[in-house]
C-alpha atoms as a PDB file:
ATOM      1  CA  UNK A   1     -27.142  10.881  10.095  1.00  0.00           C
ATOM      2  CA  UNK A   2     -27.159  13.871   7.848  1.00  0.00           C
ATOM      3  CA  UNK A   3     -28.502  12.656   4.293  1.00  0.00           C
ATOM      4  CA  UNK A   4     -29.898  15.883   2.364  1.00  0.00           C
ATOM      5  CA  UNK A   5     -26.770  17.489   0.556  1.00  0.00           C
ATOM      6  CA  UNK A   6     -29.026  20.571  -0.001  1.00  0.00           C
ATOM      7  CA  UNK A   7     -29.571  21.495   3.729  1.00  0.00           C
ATOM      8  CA  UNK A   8     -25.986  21.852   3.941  1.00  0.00           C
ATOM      9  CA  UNK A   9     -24.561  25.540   4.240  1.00  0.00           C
ATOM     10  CA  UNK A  10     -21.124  26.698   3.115  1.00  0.00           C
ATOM     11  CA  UNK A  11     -19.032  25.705   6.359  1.00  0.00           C
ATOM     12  CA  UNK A  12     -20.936  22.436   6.500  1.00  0.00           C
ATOM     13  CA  UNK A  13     -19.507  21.752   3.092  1.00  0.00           C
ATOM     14  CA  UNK A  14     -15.643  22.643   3.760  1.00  0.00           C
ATOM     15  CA  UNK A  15     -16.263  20.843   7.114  1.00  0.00           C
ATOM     16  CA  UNK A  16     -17.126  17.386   4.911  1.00  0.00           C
ATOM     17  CA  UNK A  17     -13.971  18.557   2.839  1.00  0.00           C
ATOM     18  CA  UNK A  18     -11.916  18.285   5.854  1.00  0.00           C
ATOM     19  CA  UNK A  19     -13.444  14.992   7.063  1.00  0.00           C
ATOM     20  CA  UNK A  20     -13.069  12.974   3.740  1.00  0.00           C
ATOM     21  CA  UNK A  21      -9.505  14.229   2.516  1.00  0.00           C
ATOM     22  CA  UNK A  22      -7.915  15.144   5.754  1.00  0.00           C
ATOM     23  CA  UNK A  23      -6.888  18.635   6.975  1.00  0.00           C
ATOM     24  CA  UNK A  24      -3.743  19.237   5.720  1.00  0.00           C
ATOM     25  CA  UNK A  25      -4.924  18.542   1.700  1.00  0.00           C
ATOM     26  CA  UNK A  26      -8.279  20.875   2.204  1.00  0.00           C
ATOM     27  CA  UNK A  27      -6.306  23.920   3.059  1.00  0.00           C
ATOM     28  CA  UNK A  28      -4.722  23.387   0.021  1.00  0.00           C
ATOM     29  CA  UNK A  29      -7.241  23.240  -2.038  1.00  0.00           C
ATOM     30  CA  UNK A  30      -9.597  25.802  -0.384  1.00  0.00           C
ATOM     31  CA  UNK A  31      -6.912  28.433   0.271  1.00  0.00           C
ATOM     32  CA  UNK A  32      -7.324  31.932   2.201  1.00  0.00           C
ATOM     33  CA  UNK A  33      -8.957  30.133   5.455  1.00  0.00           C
ATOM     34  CA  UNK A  34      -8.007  32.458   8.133  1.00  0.00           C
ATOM     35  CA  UNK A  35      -7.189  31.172  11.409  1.00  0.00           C
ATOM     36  CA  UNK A  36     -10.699  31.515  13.035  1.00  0.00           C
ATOM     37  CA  UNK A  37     -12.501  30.005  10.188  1.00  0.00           C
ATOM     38  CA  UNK A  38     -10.310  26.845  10.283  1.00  0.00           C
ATOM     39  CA  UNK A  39     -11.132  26.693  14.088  1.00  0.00           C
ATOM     40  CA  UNK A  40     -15.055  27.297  13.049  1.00  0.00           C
ATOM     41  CA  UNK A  41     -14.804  24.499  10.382  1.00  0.00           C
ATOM     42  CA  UNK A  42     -13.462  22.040  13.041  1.00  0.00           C
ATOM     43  CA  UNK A  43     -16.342  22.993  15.310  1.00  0.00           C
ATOM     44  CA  UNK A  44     -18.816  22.683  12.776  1.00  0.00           C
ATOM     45  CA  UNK A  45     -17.028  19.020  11.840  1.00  0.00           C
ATOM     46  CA  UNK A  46     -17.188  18.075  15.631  1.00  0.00           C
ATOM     47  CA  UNK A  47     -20.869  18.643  15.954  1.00  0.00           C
ATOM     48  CA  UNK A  48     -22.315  16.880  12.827  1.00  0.00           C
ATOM     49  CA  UNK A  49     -22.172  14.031  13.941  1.00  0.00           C
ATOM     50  CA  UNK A  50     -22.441  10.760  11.084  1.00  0.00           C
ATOM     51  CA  UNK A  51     -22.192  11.930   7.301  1.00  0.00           C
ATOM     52  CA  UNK A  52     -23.811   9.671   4.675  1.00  0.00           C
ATOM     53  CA  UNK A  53     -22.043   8.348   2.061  1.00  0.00           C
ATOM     54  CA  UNK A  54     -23.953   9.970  -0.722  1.00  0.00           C
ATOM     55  CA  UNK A  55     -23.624  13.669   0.472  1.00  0.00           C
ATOM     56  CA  UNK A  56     -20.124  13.202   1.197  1.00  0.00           C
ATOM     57  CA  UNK A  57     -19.641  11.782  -2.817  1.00  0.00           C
ATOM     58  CA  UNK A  58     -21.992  15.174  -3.694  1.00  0.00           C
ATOM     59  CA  UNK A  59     -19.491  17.280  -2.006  1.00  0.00           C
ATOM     60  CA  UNK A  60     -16.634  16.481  -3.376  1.00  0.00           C
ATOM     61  CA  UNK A  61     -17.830  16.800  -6.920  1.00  0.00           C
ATOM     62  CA  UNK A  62     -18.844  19.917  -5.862  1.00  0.00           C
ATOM     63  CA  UNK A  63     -15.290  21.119  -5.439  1.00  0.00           C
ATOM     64  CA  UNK A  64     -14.049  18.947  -8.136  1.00  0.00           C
ATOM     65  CA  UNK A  65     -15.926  20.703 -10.899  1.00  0.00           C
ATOM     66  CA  UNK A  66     -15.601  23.962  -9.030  1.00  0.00           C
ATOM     67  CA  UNK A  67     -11.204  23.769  -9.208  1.00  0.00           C
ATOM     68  CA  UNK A  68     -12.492  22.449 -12.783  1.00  0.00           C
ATOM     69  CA  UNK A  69     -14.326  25.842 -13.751  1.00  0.00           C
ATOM     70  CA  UNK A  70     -11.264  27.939 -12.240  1.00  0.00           C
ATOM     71  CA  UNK A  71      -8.166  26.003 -14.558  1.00  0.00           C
ATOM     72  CA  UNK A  72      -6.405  27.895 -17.466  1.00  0.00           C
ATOM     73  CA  UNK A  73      -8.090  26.675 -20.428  1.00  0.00           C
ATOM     74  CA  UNK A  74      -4.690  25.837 -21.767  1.00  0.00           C
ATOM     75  CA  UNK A  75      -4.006  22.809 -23.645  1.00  0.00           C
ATOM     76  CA  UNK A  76      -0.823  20.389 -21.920  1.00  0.00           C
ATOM     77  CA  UNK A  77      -0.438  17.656 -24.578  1.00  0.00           C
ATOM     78  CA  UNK A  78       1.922  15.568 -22.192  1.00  0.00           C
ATOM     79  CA  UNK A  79       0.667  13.343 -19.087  1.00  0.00           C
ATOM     80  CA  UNK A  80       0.035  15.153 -15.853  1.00  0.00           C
ATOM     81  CA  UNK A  81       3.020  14.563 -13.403  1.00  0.00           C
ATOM     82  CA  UNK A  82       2.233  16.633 -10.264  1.00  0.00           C
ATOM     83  CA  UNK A  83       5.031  14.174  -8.443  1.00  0.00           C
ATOM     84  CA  UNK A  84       7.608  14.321 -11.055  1.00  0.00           C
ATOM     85  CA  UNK A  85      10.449  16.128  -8.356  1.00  0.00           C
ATOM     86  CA  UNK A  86      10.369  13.357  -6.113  1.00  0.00           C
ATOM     87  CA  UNK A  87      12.752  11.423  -7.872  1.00  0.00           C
ATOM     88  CA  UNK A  88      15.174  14.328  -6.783  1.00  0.00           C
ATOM     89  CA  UNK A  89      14.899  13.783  -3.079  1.00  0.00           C
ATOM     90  CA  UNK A  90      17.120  11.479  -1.309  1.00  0.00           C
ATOM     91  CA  UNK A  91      15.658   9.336   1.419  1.00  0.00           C
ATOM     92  CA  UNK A  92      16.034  11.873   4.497  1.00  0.00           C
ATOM     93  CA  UNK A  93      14.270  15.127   2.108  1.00  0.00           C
ATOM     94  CA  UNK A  94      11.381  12.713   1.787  1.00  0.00           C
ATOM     95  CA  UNK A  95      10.721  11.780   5.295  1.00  0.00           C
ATOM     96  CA  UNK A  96      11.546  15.519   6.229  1.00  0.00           C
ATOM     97  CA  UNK A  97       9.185  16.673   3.763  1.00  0.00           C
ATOM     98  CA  UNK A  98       6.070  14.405   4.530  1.00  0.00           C
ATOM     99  CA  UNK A  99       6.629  15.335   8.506  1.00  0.00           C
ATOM    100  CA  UNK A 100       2.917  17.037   9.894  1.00  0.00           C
ATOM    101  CA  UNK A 101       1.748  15.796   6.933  1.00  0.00           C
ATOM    102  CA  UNK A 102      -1.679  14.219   7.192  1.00  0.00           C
ATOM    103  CA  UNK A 103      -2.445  10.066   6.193  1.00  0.00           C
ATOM    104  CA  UNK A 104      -3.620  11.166   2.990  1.00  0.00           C
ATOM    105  CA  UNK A 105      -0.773  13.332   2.023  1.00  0.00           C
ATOM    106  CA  UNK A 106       1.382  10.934   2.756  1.00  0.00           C
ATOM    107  CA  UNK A 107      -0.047   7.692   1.205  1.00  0.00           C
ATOM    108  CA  UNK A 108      -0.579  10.074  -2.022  1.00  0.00           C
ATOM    109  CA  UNK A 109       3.220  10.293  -1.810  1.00  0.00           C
ATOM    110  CA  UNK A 110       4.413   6.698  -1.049  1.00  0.00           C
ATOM    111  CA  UNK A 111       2.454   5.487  -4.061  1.00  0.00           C
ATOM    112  CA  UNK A 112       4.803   7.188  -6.357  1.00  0.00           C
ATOM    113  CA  UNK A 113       7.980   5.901  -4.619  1.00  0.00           C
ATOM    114  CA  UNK A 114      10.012   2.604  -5.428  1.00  0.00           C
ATOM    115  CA  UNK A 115       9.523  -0.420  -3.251  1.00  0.00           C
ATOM    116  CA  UNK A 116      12.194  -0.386  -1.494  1.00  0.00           C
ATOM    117  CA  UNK A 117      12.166   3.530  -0.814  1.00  0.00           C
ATOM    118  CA  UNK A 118       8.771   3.160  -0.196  1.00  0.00           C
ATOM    119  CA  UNK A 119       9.039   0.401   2.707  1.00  0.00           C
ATOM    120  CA  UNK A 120      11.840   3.005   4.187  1.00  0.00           C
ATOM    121  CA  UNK A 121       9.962   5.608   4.360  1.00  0.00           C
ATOM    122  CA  UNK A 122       6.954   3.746   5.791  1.00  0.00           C
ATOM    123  CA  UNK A 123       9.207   1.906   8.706  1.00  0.00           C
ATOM    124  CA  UNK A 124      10.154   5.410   9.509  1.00  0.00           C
ATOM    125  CA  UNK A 125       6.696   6.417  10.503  1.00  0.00           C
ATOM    126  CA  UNK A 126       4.877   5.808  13.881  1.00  0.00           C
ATOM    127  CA  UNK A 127       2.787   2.471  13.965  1.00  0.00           C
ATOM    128  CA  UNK A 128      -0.534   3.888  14.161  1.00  0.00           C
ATOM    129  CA  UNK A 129       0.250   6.692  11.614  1.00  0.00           C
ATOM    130  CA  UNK A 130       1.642   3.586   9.418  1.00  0.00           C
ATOM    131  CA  UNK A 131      -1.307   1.869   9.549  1.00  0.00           C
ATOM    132  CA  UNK A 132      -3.643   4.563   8.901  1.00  0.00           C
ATOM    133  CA  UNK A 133      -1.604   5.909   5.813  1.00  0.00           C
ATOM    134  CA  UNK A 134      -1.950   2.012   4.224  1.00  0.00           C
ATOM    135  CA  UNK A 135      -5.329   2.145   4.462  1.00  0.00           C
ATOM    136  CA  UNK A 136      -5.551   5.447   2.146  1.00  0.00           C
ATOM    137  CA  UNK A 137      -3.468   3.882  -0.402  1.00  0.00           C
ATOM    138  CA  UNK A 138      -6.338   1.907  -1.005  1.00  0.00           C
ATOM    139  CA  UNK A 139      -8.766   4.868  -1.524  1.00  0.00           C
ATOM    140  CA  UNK A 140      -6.789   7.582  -3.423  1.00  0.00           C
ATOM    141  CA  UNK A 141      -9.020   7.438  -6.563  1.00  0.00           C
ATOM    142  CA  UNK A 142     -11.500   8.916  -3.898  1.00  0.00           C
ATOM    143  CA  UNK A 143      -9.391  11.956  -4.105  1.00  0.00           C
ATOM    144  CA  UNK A 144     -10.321  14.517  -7.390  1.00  0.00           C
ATOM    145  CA  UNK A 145      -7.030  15.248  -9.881  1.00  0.00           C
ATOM    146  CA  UNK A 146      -7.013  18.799  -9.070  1.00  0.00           C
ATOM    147  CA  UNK A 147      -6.597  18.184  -5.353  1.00  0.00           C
ATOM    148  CA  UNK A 148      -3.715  15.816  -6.257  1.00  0.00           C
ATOM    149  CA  UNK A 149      -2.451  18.517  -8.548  1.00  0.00           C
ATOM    150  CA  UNK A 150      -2.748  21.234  -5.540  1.00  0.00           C
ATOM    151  CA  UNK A 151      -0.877  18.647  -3.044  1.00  0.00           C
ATOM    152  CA  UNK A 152       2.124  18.307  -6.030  1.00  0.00           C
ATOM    153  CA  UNK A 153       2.363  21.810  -6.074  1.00  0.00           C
ATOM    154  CA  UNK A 154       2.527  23.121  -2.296  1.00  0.00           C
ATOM    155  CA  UNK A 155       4.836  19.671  -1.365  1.00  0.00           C
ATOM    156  CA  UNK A 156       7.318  20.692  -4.868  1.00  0.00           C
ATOM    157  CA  UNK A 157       7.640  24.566  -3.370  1.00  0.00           C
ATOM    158  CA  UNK A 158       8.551  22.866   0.035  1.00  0.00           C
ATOM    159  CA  UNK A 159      10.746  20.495  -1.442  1.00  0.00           C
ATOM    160  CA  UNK A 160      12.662  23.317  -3.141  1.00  0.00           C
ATOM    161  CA  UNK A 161      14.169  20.718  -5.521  1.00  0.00           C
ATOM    162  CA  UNK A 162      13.340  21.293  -9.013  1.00  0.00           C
ATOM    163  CA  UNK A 163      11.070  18.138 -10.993  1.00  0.00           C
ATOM    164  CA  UNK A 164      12.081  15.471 -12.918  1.00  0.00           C
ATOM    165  CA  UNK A 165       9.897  12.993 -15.183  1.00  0.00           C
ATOM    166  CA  UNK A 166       8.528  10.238 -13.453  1.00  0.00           C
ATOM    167  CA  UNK A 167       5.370   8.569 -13.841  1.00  0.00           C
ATOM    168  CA  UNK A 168       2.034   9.280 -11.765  1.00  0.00           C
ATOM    169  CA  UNK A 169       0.408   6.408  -9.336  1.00  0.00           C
ATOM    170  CA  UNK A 170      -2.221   5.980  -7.408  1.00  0.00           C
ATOM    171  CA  UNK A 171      -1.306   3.173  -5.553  1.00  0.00           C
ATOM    172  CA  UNK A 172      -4.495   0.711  -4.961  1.00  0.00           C
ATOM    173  CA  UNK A 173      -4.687  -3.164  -3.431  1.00  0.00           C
ATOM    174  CA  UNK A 174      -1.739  -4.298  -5.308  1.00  0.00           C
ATOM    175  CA  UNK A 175       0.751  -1.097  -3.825  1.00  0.00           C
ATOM    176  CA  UNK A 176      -0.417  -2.473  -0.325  1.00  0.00           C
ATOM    177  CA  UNK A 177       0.195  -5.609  -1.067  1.00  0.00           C
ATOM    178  CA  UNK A 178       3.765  -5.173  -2.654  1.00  0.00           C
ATOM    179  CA  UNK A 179       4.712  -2.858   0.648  1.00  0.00           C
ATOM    180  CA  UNK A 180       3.242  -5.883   3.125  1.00  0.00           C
ATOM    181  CA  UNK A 181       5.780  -8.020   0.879  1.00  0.00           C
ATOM    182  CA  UNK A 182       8.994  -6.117   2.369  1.00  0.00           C
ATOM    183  CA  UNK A 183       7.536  -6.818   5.807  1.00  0.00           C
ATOM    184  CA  UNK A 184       8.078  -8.947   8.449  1.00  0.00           C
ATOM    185  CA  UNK A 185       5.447 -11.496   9.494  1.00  0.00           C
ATOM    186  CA  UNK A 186       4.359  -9.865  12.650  1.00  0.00           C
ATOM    187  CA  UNK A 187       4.259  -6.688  10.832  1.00  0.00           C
ATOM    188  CA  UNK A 188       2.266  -8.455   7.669  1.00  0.00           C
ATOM    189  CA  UNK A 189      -0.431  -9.811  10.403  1.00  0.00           C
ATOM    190  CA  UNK A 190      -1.220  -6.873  12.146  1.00  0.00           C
ATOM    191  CA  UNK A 191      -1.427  -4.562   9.452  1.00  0.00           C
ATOM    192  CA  UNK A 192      -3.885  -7.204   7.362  1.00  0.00           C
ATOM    193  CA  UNK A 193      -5.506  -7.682  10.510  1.00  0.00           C
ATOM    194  CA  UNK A 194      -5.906  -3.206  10.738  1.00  0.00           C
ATOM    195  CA  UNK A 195      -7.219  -3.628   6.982  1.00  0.00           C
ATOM    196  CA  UNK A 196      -9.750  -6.351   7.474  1.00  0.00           C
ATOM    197  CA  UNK A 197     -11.249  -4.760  10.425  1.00  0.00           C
ATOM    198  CA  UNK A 198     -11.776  -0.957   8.861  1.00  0.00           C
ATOM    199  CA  UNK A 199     -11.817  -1.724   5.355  1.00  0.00           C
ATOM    200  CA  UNK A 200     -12.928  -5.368   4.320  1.00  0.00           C
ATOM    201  CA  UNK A 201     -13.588  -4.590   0.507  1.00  0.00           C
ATOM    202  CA  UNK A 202      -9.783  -3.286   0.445  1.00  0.00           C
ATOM    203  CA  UNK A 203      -8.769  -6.353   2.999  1.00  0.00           C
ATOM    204  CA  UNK A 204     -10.331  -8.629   0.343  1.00  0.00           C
ATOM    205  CA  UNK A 205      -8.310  -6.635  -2.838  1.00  0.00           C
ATOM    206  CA  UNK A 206      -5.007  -7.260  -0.921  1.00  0.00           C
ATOM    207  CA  UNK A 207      -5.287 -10.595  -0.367  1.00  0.00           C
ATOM    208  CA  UNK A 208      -5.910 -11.305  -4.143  1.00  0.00           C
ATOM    209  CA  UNK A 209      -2.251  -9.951  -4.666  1.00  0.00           C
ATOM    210  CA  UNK A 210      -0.178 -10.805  -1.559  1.00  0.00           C
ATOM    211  CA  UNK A 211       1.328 -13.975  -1.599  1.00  0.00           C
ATOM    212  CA  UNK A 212       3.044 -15.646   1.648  1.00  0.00           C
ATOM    213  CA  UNK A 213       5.036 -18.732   1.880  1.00  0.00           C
ATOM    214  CA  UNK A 214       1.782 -20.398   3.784  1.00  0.00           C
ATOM    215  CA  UNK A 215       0.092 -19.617   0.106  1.00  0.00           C
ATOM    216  CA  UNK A 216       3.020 -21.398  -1.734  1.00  0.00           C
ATOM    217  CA  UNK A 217       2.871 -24.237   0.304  1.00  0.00           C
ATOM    218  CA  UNK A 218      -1.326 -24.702   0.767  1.00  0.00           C
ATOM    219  CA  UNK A 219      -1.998 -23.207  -2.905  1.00  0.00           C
ATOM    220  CA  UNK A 220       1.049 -24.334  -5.613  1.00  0.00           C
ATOM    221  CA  UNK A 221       0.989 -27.247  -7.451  1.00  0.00           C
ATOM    222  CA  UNK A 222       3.623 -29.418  -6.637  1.00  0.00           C
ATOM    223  CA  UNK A 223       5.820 -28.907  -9.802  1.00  0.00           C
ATOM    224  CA  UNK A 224       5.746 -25.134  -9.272  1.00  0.00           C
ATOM    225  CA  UNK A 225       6.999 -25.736  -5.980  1.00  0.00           C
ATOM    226  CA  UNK A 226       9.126 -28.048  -7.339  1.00  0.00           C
ATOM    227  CA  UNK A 227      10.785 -25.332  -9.344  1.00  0.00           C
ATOM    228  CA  UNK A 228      10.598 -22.881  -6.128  1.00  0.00           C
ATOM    229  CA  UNK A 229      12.442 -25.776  -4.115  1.00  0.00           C
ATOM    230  CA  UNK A 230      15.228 -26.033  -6.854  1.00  0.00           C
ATOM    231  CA  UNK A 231      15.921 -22.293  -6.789  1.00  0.00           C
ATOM    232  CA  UNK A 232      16.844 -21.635  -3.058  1.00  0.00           C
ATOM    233  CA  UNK A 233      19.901 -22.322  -1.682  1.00  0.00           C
ATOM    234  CA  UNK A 234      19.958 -26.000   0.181  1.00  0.00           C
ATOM    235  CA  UNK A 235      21.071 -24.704   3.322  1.00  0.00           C
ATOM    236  CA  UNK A 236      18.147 -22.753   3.646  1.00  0.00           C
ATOM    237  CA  UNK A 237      15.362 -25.169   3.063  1.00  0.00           C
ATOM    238  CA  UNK A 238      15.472 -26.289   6.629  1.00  0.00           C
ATOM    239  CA  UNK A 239      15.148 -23.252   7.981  1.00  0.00           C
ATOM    240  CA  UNK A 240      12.332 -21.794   5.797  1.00  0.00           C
ATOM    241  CA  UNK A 241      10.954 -25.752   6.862  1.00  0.00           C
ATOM    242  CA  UNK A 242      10.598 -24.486  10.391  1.00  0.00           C
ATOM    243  CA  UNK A 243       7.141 -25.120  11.726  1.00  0.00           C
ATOM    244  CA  UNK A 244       6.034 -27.645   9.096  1.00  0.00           C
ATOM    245  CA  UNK A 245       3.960 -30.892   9.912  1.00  0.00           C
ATOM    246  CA  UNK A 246       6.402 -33.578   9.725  1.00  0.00           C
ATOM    247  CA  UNK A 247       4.524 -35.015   6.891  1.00  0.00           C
ATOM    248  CA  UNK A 248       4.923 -31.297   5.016  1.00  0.00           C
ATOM    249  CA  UNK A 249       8.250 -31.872   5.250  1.00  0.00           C
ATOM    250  CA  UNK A 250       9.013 -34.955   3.815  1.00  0.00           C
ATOM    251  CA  UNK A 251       6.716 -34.546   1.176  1.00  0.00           C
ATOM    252  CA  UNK A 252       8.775 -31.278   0.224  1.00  0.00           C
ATOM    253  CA  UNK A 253      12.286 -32.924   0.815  1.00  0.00           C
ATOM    254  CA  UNK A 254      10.425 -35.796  -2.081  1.00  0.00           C
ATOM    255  CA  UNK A 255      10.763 -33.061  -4.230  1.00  0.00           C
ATOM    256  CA  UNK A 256      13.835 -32.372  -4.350  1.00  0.00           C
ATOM    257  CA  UNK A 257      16.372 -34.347  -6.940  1.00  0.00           C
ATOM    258  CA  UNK A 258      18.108 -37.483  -5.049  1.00  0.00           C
ATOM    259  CA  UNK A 259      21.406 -35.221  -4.946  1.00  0.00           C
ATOM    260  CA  UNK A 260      20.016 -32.528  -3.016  1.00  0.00           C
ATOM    261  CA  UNK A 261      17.490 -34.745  -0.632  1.00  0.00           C
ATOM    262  CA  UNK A 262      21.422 -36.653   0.211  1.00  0.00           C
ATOM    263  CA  UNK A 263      23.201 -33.215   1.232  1.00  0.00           C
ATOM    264  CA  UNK A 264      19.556 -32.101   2.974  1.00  0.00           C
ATOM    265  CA  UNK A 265      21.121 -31.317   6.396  1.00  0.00           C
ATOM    266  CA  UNK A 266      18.717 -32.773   9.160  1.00  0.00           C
ATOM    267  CA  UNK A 267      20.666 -31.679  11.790  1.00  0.00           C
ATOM    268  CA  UNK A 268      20.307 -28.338  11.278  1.00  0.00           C
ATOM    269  CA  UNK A 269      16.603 -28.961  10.901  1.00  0.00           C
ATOM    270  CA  UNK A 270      16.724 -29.924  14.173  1.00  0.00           C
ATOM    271  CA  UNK A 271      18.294 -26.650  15.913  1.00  0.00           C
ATOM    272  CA  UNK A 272      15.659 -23.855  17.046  1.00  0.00           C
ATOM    273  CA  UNK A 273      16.658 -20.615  14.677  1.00  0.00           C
ATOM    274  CA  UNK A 274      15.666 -17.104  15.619  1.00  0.00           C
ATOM    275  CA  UNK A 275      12.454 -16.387  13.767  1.00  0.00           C
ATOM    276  CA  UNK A 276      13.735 -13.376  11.664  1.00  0.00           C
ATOM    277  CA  UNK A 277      15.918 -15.867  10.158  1.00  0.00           C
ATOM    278  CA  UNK A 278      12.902 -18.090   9.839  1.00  0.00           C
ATOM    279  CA  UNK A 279      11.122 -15.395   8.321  1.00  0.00           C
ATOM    280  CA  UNK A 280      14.258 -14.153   5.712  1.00  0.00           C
ATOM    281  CA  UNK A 281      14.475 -18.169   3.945  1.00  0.00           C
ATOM    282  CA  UNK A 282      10.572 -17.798   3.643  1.00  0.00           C
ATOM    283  CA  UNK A 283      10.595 -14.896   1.931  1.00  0.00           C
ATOM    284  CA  UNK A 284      13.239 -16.383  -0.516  1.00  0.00           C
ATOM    285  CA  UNK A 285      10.333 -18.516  -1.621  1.00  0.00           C
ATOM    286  CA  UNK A 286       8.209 -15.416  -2.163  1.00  0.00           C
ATOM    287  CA  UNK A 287      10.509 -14.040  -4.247  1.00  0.00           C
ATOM    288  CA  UNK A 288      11.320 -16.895  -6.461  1.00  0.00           C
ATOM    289  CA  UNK A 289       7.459 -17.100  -6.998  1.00  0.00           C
ATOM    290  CA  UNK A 290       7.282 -13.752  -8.012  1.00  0.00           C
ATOM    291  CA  UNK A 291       9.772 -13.966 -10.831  1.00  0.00           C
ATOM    292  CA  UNK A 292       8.160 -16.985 -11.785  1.00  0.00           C
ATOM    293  CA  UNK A 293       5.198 -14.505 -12.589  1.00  0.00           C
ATOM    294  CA  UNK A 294       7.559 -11.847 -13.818  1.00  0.00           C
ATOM    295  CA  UNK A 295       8.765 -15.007 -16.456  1.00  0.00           C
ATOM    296  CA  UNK A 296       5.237 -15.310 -17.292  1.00  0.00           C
ATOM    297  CA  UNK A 297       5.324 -19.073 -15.741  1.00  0.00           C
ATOM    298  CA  UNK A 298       2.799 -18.302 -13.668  1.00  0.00           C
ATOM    299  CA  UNK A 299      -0.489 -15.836 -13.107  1.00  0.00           C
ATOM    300  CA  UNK A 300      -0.332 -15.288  -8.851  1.00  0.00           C
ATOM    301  CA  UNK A 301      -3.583 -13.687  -9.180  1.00  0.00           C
ATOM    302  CA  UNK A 302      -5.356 -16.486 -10.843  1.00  0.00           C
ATOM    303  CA  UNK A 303      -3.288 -18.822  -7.781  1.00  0.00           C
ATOM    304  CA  UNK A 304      -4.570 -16.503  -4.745  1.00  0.00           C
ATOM    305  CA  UNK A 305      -8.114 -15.944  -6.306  1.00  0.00           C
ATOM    306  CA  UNK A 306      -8.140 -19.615  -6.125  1.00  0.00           C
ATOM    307  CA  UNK A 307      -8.790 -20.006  -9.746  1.00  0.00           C
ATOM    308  CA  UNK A 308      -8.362 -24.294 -10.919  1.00  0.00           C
ATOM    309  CA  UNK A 309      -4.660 -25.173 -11.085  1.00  0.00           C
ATOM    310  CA  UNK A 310      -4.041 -28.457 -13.127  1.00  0.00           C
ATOM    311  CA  UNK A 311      -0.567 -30.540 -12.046  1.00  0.00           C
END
């Protein structure tokens, strides 16, 4: 385990760059590596063998207040948006312009995309890859603002597009747990599963923010699932039902008004239905709890955190 930061030398150094931030983003921010000092630095990374904590954190401030000393003293009196041409791309440009990208790259880029682009571009990538770039969403802070800046800069030139405003994000617990949302439930459980077992302090931050229809049902008082019940379509209740203890069930079909629980169709609760179709009335009841929150009805955080709900 290497622990003193001052019995590094120079290559040691980049090398720990390389390691912490990935490949791709260190060239950019130490530029002019020829090819045969890139090959030395991944030699020099290969035989270090475990890095402690501490002198990789002393390393990167090192090159943080380094690209710090090197900026144009000049004064920008608007926010920094180093991402700001994205919103020029069309879905194709992006996934073209993350490709050999590394995980850090491209979770640095996902965090500034819409939901829904954001879950396109992600189902586009290989699963390992996937799961590796949603565990750096979690730890972009790690990464210093003039390394994002750099990244902006060489991925705007290769975009060739020119920038538009759009705001700057640096994704976090609740990002992940937004993108899990659009997923489905195999996909949800193995990629929770990939974040619990190399990152259980991020594991633990998702969880406070992603909601599932096992939450509504185990964690909701019953008049907010009342409410949930009342704002799916009928026909769908039996299906999203699938699975249920028999008790569950009737106790949800109680909730509904006398009208509804007489047009509740128990035959097709009955009928085996493929579980995608399981999985799409579930997330129905997702949805209508999140724009319960949205309404300001509810506070999911204070729900999964399992803070004291009163009926």
């Amino acid at each position: 385990m290497i622990n003193d930061y001052h019995m590094l030398s120079g290559i040691q150094k980049v090398a720990i760059l390389f390691s912490v931030v990935g490949e791709s983003l260190a060239m950019s921010l130490v530029k002019g590596l020829s090819k045969t000092e890139i090959r030395k630095i991944r030699s020099t990374l290969s035989s270090m063998g475990d890095i402690s904590f501490s002198v990789k954190k002393r390393v990167m401030e090192e090159f943080y207040f380094g690209f710090l000393s090197e900026r144009d003293e000049t004064k920008n009196d608007g926010p920094i948006q180093p991402f700001e041409f994205l919103a020029e791309l069309n879905d194709e440009q992006l996934i073209a312009l993350l490709d050999k990208e590394e995980p850090p790259v491209i979770a640095m880029i996902l965090a500034q995309l819409e939901a829904e682009k954001k879950m396109l571009i992600l189902n586009k990538l290989e699963p390992e890859l996937k799961g590796r770039v949603l565990i750096e969403l979690g730890s972009l802070d790690d990464i210093p603002l003039e390394g994002i800046i750099e990244v902006g800069a060489r991925l705007r030139e290769k975009s060739t597009y020119l920038p538009r405003t759009a705001e700057f994000s640096r994704g976090g617990a609740k990002e992940i747990a937004d993108m899990l949302s659009g997923m489905g439930s195999n996909d949800q459980e193995r990629y929770m599963q990939t974040l619990q077992n190399e990152d259980p302090e991020l594991y633990a931050g998702v969880k406070a923010f992603f909601l599932t229809f096992e939450d509504i049902m185990e964690k909701f008082p019953s008049d907010q699932i009342r409410t949930i019940l009342n704002s799916v379509e009928l026909d769908l209740l039996p299906i999203a039902f699938k699975g249920l203890e028999e008790e569950k069930i009737a106790e949800l079909k109680d909730m509904l008004p006398q009208k509804k629980q007489a047009m509740y169709n128990d035959e097709l609760a009955g009928k085996p239905q493929p579980k995608r179709e399981v999985d799409n009335a579930r997330k129905l009841f997702v949805d209508a709890a999140k724009q319960m929150e949205k309404d300001g009805a509810i506070n999911l955080e204070d729900i999964l955190s399992g803070g004291e709900m009163v009926e």
